[in-house]
C-alpha atoms as a PDB file:
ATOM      1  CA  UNK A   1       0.000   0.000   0.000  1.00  0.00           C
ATOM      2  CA  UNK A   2       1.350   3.489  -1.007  1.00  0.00           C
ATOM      3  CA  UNK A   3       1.630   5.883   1.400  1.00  0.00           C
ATOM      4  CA  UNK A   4      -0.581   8.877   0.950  1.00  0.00           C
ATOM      5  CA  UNK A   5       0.388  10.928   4.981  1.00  0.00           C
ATOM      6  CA  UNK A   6       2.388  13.568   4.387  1.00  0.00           C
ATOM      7  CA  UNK A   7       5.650  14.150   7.037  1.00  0.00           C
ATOM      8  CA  UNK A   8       6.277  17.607   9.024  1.00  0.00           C
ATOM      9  CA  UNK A   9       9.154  18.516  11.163  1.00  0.00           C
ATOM     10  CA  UNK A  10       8.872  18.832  14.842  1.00  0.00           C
ATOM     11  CA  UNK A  11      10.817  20.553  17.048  1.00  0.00           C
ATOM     12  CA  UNK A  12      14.559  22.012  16.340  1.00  0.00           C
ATOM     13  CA  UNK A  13      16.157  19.058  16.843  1.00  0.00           C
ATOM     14  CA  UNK A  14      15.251  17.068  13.952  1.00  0.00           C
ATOM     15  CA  UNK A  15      12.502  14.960  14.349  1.00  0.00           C
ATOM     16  CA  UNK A  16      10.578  14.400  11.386  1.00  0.00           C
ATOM     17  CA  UNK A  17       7.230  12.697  11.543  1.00  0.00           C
ATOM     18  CA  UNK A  18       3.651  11.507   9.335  1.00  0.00           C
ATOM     19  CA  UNK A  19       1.339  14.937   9.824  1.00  0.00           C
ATOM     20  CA  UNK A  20      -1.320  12.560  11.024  1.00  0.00           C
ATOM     21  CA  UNK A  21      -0.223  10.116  13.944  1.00  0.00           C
ATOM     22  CA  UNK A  22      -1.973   7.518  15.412  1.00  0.00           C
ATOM     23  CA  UNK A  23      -3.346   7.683  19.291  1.00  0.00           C
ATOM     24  CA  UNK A  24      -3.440   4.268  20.893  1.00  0.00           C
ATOM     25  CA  UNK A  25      -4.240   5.422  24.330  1.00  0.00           C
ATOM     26  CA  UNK A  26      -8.273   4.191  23.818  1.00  0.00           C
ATOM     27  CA  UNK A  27      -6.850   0.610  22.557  1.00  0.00           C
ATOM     28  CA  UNK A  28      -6.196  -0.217  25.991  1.00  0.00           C
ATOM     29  CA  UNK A  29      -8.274   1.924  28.545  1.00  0.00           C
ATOM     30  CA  UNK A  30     -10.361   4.830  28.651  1.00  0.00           C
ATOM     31  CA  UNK A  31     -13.050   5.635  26.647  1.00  0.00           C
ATOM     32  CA  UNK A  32     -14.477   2.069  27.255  1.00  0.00           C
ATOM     33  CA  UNK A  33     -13.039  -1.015  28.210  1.00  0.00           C
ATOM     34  CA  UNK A  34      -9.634  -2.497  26.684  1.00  0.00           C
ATOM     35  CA  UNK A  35     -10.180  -3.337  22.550  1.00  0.00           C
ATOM     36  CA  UNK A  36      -8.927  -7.092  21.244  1.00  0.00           C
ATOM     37  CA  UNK A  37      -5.342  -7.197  21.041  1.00  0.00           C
ATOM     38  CA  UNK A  38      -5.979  -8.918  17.417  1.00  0.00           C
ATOM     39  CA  UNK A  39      -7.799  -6.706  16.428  1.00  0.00           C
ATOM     40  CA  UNK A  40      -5.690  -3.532  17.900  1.00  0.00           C
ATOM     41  CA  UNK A  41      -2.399  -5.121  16.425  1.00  0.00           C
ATOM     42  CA  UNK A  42      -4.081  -5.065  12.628  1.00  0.00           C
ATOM     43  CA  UNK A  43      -5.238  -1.364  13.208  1.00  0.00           C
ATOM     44  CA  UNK A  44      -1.959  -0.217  13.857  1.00  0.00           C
ATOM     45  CA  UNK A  45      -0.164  -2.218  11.039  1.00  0.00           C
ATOM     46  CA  UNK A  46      -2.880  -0.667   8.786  1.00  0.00           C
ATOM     47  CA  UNK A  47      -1.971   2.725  10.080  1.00  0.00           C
ATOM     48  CA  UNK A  48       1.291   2.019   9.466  1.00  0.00           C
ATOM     49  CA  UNK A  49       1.064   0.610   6.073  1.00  0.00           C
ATOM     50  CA  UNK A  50      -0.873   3.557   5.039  1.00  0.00           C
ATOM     51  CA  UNK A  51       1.683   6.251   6.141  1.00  0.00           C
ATOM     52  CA  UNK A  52       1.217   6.984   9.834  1.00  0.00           C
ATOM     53  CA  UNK A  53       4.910   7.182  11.414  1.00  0.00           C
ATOM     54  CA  UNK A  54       4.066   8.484  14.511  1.00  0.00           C
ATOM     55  CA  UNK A  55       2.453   6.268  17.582  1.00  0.00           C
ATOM     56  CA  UNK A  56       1.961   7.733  20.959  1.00  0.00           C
ATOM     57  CA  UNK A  57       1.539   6.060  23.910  1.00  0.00           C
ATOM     58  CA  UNK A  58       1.929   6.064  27.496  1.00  0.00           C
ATOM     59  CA  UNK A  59       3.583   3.950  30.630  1.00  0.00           C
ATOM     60  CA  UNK A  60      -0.329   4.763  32.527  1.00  0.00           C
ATOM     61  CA  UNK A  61      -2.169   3.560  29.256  1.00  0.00           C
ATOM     62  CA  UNK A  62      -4.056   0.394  30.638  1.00  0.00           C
ATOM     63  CA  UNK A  63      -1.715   1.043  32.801  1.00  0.00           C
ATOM     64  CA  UNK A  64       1.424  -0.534  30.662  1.00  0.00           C
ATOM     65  CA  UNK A  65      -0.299  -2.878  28.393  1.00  0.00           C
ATOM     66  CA  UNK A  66      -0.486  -0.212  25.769  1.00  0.00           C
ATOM     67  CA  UNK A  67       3.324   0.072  25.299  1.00  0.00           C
ATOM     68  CA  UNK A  68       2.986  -3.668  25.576  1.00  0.00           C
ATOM     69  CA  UNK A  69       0.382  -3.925  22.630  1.00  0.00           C
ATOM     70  CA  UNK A  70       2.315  -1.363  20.467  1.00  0.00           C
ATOM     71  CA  UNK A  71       6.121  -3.019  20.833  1.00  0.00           C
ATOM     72  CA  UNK A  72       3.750  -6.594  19.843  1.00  0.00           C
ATOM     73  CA  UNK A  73       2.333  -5.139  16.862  1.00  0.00           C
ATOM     74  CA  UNK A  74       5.945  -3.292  15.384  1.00  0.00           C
ATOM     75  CA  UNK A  75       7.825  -6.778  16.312  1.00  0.00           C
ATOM     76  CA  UNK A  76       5.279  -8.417  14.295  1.00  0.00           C
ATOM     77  CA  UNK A  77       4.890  -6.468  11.580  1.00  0.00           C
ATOM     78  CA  UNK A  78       8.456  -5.474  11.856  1.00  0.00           C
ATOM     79  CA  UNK A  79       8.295  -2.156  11.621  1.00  0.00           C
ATOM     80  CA  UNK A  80      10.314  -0.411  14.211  1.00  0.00           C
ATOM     81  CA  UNK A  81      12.371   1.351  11.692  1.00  0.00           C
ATOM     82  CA  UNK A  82       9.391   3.264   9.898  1.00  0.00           C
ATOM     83  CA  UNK A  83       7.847   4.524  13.364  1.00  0.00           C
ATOM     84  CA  UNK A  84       8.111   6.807  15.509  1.00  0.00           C
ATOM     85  CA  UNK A  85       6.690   6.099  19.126  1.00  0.00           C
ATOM     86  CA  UNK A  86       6.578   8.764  21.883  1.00  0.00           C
ATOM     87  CA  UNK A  87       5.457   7.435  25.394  1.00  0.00           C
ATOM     88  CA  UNK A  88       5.174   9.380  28.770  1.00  0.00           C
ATOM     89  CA  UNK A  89       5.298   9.256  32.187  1.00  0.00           C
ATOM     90  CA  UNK A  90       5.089  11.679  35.299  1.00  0.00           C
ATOM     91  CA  UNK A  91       3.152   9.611  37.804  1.00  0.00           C
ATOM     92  CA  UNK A  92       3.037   6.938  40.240  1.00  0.00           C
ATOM     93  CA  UNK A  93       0.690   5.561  42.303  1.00  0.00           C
ATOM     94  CA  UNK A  94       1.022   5.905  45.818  1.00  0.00           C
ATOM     95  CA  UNK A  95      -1.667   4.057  48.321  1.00  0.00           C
ATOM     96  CA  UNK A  96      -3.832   3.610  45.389  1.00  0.00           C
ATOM     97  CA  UNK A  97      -3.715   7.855  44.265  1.00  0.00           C
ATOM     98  CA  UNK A  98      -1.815   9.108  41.389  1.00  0.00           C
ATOM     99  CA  UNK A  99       0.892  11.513  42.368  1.00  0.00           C
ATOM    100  CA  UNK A 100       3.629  13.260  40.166  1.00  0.00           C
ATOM    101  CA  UNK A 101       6.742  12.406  40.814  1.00  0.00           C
ATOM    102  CA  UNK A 102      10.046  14.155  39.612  1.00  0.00           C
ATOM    103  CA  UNK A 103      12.366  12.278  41.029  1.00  0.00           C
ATOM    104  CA  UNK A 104      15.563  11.141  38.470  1.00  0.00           C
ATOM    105  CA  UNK A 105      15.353   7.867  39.499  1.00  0.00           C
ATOM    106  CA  UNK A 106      12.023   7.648  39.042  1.00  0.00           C
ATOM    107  CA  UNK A 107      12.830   8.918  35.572  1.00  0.00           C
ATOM    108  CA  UNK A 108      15.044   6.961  34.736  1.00  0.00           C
ATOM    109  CA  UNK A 109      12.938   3.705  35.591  1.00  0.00           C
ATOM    110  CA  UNK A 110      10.265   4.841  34.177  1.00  0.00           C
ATOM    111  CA  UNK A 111      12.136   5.050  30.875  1.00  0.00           C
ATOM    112  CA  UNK A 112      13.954   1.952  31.060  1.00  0.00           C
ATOM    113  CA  UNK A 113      10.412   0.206  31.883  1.00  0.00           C
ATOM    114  CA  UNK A 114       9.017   1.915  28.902  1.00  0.00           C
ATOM    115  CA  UNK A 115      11.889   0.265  26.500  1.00  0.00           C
ATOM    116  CA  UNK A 116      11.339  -3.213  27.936  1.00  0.00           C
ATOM    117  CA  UNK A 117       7.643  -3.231  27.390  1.00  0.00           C
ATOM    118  CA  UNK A 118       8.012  -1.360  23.981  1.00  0.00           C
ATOM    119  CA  UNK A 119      10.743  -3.869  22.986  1.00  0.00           C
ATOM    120  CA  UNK A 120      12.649  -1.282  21.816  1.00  0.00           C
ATOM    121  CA  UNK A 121      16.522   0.103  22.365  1.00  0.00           C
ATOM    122  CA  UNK A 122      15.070   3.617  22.178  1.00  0.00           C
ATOM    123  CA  UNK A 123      12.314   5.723  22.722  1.00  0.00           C
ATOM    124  CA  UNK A 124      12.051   8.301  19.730  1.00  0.00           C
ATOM    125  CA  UNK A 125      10.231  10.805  21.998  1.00  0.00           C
ATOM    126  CA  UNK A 126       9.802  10.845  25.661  1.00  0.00           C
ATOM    127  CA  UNK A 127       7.186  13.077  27.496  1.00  0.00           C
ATOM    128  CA  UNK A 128       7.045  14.155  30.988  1.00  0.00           C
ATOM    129  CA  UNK A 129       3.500  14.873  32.397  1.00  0.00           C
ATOM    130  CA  UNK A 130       3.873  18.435  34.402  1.00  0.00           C
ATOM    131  CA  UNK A 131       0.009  19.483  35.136  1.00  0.00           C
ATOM    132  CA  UNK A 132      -0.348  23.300  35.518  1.00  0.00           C
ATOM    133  CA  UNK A 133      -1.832  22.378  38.812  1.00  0.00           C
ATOM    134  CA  UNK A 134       1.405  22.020  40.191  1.00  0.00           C
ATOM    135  CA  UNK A 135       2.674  25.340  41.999  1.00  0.00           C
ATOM    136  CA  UNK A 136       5.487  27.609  40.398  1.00  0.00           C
ATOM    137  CA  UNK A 137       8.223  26.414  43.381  1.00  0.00           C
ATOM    138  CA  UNK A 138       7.682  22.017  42.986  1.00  0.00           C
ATOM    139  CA  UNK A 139       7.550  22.653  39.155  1.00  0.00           C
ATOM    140  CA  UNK A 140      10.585  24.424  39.042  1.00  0.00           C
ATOM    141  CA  UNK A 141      12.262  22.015  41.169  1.00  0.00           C
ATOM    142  CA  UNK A 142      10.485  18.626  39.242  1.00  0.00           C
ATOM    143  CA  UNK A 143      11.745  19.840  36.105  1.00  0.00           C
ATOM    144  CA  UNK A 144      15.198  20.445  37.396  1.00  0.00           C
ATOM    145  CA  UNK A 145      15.322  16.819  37.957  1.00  0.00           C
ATOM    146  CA  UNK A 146      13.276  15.595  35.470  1.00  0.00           C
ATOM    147  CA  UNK A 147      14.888  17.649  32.721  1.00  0.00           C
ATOM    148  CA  UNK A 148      18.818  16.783  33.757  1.00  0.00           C
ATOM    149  CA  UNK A 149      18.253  13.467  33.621  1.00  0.00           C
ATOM    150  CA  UNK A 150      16.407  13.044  30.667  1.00  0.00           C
ATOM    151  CA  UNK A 151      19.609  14.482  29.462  1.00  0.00           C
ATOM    152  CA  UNK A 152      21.803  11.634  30.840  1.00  0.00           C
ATOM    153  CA  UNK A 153      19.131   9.556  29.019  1.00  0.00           C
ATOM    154  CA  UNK A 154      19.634  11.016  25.678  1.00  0.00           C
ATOM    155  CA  UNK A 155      23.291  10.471  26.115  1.00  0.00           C
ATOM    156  CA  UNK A 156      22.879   7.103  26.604  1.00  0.00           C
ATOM    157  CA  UNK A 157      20.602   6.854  23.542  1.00  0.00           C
ATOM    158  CA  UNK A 158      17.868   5.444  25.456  1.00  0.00           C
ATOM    159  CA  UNK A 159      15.877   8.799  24.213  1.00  0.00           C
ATOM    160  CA  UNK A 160      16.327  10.558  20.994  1.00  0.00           C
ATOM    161  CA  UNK A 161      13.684  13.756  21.749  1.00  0.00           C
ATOM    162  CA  UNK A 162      11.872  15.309  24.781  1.00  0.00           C
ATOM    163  CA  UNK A 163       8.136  16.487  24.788  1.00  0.00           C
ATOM    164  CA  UNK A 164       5.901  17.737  27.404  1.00  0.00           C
ATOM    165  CA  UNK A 165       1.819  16.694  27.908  1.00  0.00           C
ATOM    166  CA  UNK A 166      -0.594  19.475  29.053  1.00  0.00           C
ATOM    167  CA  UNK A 167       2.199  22.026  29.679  1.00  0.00           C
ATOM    168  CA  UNK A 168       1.705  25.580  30.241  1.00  0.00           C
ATOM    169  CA  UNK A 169       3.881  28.445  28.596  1.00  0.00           C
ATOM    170  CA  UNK A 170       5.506  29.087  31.777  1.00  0.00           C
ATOM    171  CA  UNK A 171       6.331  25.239  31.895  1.00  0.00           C
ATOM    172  CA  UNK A 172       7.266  25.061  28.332  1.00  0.00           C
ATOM    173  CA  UNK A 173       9.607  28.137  28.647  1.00  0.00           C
ATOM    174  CA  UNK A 174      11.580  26.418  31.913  1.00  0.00           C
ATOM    175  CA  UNK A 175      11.701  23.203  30.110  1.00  0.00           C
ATOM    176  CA  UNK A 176      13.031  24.672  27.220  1.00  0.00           C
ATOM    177  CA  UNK A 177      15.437  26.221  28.957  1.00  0.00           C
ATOM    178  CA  UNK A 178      17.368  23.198  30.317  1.00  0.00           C
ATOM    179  CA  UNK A 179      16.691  20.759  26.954  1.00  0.00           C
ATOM    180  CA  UNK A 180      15.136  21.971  23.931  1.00  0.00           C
ATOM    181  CA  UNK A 181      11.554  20.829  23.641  1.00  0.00           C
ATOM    182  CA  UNK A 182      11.006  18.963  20.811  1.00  0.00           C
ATOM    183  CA  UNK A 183       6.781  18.254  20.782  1.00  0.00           C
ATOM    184  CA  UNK A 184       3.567  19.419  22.726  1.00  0.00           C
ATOM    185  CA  UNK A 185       0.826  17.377  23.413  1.00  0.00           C
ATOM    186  CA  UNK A 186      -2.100  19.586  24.379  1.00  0.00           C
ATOM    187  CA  UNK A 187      -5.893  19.134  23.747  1.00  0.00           C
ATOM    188  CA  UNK A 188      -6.226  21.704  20.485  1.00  0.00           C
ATOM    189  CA  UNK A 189      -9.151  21.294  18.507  1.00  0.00           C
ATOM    190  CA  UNK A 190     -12.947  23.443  17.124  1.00  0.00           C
ATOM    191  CA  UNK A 191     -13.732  23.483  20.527  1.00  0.00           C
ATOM    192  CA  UNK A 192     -10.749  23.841  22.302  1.00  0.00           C
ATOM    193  CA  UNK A 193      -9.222  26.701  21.355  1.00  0.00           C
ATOM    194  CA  UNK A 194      -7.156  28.707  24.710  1.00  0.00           C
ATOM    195  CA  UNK A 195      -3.982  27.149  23.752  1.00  0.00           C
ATOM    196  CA  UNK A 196      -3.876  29.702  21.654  1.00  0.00           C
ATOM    197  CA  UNK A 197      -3.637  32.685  23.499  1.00  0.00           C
ATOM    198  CA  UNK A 198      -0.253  31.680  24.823  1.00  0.00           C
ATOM    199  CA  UNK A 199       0.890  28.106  24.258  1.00  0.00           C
ATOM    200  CA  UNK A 200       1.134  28.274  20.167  1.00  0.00           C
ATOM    201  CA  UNK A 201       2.517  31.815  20.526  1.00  0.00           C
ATOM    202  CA  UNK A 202       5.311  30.242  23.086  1.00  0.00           C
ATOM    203  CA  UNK A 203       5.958  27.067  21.108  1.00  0.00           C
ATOM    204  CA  UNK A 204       6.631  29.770  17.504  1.00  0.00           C
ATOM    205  CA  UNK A 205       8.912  31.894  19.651  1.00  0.00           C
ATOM    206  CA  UNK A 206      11.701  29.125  19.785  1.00  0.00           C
ATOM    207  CA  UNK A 207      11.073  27.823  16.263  1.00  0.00           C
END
């Protein structure tokens, strides 16, 4: 099957994915209960097959079995060269409530968790989940840590390029600061529209 998705650059640093990418967080939870892995598998080797490059997932999706699902259906259809997959992580669950957590080991587990489920050597883009809940003095501190280690990471080649999920500006503008930000995942859409009173403008200042 010919491809027929056009690519677009994100980022500064390179990264160069299909326009439209494919969301696999509803394959295994939310929205409804967990699809057919069968069934999953063939949507995202049809996605794949008709140009989508770009998979994102998470470590909380299901939680885990999504990255699980997705490094299934690229081993099987081997395509790991012709993707790229961005997961996330952020969180933890502490006495059964979610809780961010910027902590470098933490990170660094979280990543290294993320490859083994994924089956992969590398995670093509990494996100870290900063809410805007979080007050101006832990944020600045979480993404400190978060940040400089995702650095070491990168080093290492267990990373290639950093995003952040439902970031503010000010968030984006520390973040960038320490590692330049690659990708933005924020809810953007007819009917979500106040990213762009600040967040776009932010994001085209450091293009």
């Amino acid at each position: 099957m010919s491809s027929h998705v056009s690519k677009v650059k994100l980022g500064s640093q390179g990264l160069v994915v299909s326009a439209q990418g494919l969301g696999c967080m509803s394959m295994s939870s939310y929205y409804g209960p967990a699809k057919p892995e069968a069934d999953m598998i063939k949507l995202i080797l049809h996605a794949v097959e008709s140009g989508v490059t770009f998979l994102d997932t998470s470590d909380m999706y299901g939680p885990y079995t999504n990255e699980i699902l997705i490094g299934k259906a690229l081993k099987q259809g081997g395509l790991r060269d012709k993707v790229q997959i961005a997961t996330k992580f952020g969180y933890q669950r502490i006495d059964g409530k979610l809780e961010v957590c910027g902590d470098p080991t933490f990170a660094r587990s979280s990543c290294e968790a993320s490859l083994k489920r994924l089956d992969v050597d590398c995670i093509d883009r990494i996100d870290t989940r900063v809410p805007i809940e979080v007050t101006v003095r832990p944020l600045a501190s979480l993404l400190c840590t978060v940040m400089g280690e995702i650095q070491k990471l990168i080093k290492e080649g267990k990373v290639k390029y950093v995003g952040l999920s439902e970031a503010s500006a000010s968030t984006i503008r520390r973040a960038h600061a320490v590692h330049p930000i690659t990708a933005l995942q924020n809810k953007w859409s007819l009917w979500t529209r106040d990213v762009e009173d600040e967040i776009v403008p932010t994001c085209r200042s450091f293009s």
